[in-house]
N, C-alpha and C. Protein backbone atom coordinates (compact mmCIF):
# COMPACT_ATOMS: atom_id res chain seq x y z
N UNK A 1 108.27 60.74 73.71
CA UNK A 1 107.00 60.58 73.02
C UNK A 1 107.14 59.48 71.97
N UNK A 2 106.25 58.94 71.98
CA UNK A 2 106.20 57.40 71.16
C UNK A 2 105.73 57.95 69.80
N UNK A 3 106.55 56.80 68.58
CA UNK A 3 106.23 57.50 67.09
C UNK A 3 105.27 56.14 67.02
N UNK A 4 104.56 56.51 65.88
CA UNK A 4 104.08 55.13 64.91
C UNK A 4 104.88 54.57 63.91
N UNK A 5 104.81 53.21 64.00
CA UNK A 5 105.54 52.55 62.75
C UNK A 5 105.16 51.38 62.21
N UNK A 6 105.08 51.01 61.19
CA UNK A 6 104.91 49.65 60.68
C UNK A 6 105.39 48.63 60.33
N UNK A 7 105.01 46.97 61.22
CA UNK A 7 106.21 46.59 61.47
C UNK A 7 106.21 45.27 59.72
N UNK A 8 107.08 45.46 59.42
CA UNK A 8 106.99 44.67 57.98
C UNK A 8 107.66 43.33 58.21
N UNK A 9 107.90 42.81 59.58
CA UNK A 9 108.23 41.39 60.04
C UNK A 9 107.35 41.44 61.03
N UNK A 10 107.25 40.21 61.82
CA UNK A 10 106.96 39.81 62.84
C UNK A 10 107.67 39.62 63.79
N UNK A 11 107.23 40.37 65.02
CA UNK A 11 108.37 40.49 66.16
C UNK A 11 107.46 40.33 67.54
N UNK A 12 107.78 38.99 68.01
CA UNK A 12 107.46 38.78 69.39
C UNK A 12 106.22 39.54 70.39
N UNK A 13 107.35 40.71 70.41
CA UNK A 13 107.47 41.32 71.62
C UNK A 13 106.75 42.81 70.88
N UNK A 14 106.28 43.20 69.92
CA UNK A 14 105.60 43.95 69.30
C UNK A 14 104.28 43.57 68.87
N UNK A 15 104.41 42.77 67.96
CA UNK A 15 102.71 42.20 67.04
C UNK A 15 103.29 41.83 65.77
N UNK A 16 102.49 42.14 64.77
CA UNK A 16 102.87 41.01 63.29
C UNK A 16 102.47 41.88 62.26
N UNK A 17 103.20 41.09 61.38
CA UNK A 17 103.80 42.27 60.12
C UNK A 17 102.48 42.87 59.85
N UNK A 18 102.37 44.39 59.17
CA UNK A 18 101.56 44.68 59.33
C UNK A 18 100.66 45.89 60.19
N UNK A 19 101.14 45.36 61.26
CA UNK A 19 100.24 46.32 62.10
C UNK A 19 101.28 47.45 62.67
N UNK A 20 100.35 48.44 62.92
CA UNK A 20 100.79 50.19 63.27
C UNK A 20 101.18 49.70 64.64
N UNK A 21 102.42 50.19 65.31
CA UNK A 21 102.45 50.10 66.75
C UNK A 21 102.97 51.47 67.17
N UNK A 22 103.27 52.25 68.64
CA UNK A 22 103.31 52.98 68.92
C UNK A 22 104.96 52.64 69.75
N UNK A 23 106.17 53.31 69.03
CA UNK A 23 107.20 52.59 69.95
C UNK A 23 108.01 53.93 70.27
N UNK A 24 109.69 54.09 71.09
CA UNK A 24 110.13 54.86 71.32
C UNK A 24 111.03 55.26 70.20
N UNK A 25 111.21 56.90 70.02
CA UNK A 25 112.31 56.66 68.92
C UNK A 25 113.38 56.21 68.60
N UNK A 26 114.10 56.02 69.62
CA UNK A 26 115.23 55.61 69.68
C UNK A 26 115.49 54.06 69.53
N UNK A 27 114.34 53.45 69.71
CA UNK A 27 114.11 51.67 69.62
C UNK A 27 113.85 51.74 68.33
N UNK A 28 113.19 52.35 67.46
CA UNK A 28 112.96 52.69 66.09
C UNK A 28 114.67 52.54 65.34
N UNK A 29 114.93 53.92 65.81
CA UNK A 29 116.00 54.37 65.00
C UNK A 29 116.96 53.60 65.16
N UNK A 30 117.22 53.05 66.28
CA UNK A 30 118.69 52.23 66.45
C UNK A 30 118.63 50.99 66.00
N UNK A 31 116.95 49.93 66.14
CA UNK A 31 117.14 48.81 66.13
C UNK A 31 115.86 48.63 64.96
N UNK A 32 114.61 48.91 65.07
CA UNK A 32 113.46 48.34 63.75
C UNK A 32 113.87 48.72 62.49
N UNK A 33 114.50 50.49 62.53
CA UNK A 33 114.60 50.87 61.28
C UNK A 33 116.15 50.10 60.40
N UNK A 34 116.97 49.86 61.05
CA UNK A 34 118.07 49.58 60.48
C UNK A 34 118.08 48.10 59.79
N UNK A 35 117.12 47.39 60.83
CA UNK A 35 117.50 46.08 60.29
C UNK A 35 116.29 45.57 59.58
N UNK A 36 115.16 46.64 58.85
CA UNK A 36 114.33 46.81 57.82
C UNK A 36 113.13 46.19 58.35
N UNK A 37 113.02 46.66 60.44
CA UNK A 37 111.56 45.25 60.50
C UNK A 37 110.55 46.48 60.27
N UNK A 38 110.65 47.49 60.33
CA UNK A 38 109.66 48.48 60.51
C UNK A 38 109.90 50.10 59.72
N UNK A 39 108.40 50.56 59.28
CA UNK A 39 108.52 51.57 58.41
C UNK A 39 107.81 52.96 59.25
N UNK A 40 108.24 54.06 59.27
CA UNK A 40 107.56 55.14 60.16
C UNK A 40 106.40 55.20 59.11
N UNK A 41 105.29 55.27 59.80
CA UNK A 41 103.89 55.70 59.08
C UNK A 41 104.10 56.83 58.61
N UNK A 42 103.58 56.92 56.89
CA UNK A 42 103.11 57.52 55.87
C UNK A 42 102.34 57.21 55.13
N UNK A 43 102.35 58.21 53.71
CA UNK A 43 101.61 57.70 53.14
C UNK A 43 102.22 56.49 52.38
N UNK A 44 103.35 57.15 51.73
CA UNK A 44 104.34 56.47 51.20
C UNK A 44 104.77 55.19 51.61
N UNK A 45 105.10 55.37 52.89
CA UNK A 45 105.21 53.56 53.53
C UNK A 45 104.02 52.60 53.84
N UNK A 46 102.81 53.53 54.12
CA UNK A 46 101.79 52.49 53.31
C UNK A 46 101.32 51.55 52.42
N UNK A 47 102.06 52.37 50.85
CA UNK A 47 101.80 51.85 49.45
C UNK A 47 102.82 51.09 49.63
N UNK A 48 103.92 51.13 50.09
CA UNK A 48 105.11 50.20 50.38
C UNK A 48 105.10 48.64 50.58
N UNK A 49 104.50 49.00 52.11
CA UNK A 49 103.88 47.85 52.67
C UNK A 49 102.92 47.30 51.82
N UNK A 50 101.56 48.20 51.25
CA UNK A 50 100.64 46.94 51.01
C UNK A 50 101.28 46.33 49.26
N UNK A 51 102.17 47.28 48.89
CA UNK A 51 102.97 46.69 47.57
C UNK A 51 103.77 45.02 48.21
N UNK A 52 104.59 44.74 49.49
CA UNK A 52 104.96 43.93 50.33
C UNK A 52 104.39 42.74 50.91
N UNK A 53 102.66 43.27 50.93
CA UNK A 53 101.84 42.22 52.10
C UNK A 53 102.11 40.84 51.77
N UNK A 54 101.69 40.48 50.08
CA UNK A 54 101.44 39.01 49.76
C UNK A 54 102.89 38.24 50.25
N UNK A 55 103.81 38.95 49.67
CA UNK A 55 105.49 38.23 49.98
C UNK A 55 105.69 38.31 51.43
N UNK A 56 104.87 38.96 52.03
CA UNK A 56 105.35 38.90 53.57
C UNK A 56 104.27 37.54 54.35
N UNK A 57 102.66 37.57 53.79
CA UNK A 57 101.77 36.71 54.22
C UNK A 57 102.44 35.32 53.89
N UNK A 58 102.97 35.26 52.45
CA UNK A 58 103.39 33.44 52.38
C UNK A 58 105.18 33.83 52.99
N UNK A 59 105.46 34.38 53.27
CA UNK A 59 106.57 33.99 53.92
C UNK A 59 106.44 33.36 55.12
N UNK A 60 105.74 34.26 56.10
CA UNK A 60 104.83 33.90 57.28
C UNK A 60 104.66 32.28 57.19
N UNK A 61 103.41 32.03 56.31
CA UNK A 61 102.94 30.72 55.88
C UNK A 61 103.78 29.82 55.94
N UNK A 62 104.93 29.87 54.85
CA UNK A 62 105.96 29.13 54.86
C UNK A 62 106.90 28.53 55.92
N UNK A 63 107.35 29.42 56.50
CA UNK A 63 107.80 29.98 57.99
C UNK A 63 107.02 28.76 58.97
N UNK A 64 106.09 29.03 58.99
CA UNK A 64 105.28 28.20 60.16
C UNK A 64 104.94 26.94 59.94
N UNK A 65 104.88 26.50 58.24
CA UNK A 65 104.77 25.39 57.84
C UNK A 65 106.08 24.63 58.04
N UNK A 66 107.20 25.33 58.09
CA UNK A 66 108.87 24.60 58.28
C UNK A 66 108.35 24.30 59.88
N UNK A 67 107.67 25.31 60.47
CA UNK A 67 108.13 25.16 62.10
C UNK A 67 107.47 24.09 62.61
N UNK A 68 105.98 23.61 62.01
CA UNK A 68 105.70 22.62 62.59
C UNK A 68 105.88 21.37 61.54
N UNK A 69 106.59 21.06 60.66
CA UNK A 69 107.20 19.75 60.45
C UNK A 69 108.48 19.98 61.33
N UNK A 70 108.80 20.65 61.73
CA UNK A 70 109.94 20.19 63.06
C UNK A 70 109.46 20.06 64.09
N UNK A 71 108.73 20.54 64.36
CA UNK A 71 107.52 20.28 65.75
C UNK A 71 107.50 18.37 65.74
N UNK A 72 106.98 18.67 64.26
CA UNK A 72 106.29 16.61 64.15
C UNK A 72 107.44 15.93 64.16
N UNK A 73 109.10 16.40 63.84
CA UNK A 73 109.70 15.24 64.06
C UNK A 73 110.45 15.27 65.20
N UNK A 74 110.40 16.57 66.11
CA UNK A 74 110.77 16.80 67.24
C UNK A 74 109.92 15.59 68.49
N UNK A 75 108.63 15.53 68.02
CA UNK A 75 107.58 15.04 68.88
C UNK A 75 107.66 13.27 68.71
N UNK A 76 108.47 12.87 67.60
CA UNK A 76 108.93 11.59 67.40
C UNK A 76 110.32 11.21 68.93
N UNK A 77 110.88 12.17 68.82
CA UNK A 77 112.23 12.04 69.54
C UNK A 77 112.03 11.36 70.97
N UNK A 78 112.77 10.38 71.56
CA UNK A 78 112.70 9.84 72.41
C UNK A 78 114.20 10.30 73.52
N UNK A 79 113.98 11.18 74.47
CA UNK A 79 115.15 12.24 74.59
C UNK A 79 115.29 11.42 76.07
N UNK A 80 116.38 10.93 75.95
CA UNK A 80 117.04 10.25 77.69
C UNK A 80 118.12 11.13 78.02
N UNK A 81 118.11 11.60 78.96
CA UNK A 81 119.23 12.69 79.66
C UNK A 81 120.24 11.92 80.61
N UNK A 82 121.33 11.37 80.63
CA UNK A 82 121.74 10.42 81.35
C UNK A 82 122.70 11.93 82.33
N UNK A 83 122.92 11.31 83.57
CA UNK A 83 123.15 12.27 84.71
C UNK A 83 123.88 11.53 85.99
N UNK A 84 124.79 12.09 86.35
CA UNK A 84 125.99 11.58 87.97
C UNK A 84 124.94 11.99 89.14
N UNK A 85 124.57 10.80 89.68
CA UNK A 85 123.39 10.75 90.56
C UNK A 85 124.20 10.38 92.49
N UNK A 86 123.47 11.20 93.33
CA UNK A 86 124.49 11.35 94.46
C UNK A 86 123.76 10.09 95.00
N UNK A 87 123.45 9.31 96.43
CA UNK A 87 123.10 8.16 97.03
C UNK A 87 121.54 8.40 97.12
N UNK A 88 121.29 9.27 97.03
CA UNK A 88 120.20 9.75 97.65
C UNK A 88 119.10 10.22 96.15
N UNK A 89 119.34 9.71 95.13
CA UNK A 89 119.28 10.01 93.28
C UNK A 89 118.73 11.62 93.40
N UNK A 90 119.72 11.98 93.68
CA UNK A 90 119.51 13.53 93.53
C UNK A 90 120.93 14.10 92.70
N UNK A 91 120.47 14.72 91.81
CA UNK A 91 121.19 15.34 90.70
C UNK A 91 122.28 16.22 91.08
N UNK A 92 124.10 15.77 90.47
CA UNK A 92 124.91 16.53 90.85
C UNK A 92 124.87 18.10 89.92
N UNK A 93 124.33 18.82 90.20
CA UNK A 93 123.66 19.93 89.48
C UNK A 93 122.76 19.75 88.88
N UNK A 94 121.98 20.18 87.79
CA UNK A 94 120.58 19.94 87.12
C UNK A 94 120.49 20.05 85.70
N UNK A 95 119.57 20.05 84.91
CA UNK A 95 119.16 19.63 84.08
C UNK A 95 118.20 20.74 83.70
N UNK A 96 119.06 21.84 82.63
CA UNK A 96 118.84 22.65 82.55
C UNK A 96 118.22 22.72 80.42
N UNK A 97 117.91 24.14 80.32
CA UNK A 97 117.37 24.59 78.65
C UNK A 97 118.65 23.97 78.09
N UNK A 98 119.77 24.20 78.22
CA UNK A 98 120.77 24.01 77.65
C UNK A 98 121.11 22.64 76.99
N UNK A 99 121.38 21.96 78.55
CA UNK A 99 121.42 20.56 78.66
C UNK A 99 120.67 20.08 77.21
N UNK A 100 119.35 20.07 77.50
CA UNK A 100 118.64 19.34 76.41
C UNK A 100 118.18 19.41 75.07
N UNK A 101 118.93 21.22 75.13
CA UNK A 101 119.03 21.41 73.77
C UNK A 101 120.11 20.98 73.03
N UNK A 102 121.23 20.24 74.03
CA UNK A 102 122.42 19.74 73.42
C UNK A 102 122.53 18.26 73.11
N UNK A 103 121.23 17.88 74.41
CA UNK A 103 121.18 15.98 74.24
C UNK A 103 119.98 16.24 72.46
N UNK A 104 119.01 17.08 72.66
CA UNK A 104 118.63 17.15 70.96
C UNK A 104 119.48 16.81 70.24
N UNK A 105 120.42 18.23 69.95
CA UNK A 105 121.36 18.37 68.82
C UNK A 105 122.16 16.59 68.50
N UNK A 106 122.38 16.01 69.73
CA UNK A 106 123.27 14.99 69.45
C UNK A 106 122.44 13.88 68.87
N UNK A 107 121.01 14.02 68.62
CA UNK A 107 119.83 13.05 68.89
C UNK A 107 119.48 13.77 66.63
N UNK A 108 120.19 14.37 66.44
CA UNK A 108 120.12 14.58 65.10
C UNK A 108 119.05 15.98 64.68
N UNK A 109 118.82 16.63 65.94
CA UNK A 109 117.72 17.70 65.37
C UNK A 109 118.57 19.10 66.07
N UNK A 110 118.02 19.87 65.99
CA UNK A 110 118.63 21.58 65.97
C UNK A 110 117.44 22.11 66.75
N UNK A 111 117.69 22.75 68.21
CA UNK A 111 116.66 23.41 68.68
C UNK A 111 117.41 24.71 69.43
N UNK A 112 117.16 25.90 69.39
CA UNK A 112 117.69 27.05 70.30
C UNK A 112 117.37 26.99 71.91
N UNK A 113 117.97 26.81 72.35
CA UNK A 113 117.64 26.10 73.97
C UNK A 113 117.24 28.00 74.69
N UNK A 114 116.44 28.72 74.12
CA UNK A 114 116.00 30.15 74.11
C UNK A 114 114.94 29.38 74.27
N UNK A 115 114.55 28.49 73.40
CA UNK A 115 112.99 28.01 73.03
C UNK A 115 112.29 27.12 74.11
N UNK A 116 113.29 26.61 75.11
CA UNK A 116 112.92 25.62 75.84
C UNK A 116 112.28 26.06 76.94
N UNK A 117 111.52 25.79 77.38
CA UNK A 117 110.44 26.58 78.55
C UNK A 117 110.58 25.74 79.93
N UNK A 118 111.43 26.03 81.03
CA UNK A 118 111.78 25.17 82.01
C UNK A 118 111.49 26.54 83.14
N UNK A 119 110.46 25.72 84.13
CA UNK A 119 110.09 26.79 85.37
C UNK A 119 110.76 26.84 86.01
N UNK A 120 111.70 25.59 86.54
CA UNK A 120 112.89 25.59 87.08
C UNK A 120 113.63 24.30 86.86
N UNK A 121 114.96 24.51 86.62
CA UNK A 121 115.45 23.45 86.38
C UNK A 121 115.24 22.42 86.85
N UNK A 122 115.88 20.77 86.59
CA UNK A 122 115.67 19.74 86.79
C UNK A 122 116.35 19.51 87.82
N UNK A 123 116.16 18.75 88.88
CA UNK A 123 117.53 18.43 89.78
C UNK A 123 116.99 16.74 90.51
N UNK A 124 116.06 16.06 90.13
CA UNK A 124 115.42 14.62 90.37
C UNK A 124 115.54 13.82 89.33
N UNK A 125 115.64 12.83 89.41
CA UNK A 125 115.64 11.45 88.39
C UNK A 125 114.09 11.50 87.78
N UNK A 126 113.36 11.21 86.51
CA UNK A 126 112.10 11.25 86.30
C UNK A 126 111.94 11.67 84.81
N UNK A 127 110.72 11.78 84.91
CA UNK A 127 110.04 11.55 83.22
C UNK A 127 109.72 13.37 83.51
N UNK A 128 109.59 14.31 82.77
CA UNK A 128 109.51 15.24 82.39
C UNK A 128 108.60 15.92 81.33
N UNK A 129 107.86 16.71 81.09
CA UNK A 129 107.25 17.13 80.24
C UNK A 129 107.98 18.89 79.95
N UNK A 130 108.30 19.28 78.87
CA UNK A 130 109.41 20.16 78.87
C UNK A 130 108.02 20.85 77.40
N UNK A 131 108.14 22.41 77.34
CA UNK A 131 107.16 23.15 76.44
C UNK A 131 108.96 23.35 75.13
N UNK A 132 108.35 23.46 74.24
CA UNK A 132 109.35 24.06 73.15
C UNK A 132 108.92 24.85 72.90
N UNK A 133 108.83 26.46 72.45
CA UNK A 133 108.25 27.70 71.98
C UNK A 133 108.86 27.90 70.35
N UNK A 134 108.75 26.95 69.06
CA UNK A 134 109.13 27.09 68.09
C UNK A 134 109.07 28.54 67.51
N UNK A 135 108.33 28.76 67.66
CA UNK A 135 107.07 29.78 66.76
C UNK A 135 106.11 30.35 68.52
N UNK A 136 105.87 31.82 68.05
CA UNK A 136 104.51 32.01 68.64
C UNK A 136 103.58 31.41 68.83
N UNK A 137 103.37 30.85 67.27
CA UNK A 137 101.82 29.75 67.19
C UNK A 137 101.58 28.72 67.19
N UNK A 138 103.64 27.97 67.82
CA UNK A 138 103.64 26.88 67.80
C UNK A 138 104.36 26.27 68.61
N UNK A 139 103.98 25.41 69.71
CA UNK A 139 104.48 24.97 70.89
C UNK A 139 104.17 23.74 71.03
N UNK A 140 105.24 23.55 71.62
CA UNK A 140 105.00 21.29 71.24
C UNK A 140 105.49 21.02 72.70
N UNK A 141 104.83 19.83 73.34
CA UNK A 141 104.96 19.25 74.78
C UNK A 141 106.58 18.37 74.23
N UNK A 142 107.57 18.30 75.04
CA UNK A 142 108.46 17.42 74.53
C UNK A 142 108.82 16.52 75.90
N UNK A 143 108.34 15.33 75.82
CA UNK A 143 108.22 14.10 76.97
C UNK A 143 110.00 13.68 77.11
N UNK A 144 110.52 14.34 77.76
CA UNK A 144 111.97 14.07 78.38
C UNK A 144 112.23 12.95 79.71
N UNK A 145 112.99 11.59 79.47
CA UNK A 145 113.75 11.29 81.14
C UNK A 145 115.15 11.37 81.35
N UNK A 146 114.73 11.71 82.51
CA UNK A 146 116.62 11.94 83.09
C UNK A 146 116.81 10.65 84.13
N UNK A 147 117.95 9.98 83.62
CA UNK A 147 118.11 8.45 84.16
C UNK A 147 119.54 8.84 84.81
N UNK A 148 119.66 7.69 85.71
CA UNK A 148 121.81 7.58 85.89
C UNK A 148 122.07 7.59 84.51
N UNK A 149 123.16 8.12 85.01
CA UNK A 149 124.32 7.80 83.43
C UNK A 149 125.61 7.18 83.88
């Protein structure tokens, strides 16, 4: 049987700080409650929370304001993937989240290649349009080519 709780972060795969959700106890007890994202509904954790809201709303704010000035200088980046191309310019393996979260990193920026949204890997020579998932509310097109190397 599912408890109520309130989640005092924002989590994905739940909803945003704030709101009552209905979860299992054991996802509660082992993992929201320990690492302080969520409060079991009361009264008490009510006054808690709304004692909490403002420091949690500009954190949020803040939060999303960091995420998209990296968005804007992410969207500057001019990302060439250089690659061992067989006769036929077909890719000796592909061109994967990883890959280009590492040609980033070397390109001077920091991205979690978690974030990189690839339907299926790369395995052709070509210009690319690749999603970044910074943020929930914030997703940036990132124009990638993969050339010989």
């Amino acid at each position: 049987m599912k408890e109520k709780y309130i989640l005092l972060e924002d989590i994905e795969s739940l909803g945003k700080a704030g709101d009552v959700v209905a979860v299992l106890p054991g996802y509660a007890r082992n993992y929201l409650v320990p690492k302080k994202l969520a409060l079991n509904v009361s009264k008490g954790a009510l006054r808690q929370f709304e004692a909490r809201r403002g420091k949690i709303e500009e954190k949020r704010n803040l939060e999303i304001e960091k995420v998209r000035q990296t968005a804007a200088k992410l969207s500057t980046l001019k990302v060439e993937i250089p690659v061992n191309v067989g006769e036929d310019n077909r890719l000796f393996g592909s061109v994967t989240p990883y890959t280009i979260a590492q040609r980033i990193v070397e390109l001077g920026m920091e991205v979690d290649h978690h974030k990189i949204q690839l339907a299926t890997p790369i395995k052709e020579l070509g210009s690319y349009e690749v999603k970044i998932k910074l943020h929930p509310e914030v997703v940036l097109t990132l124009k990638i080519s993969v050339v010989k190397g």
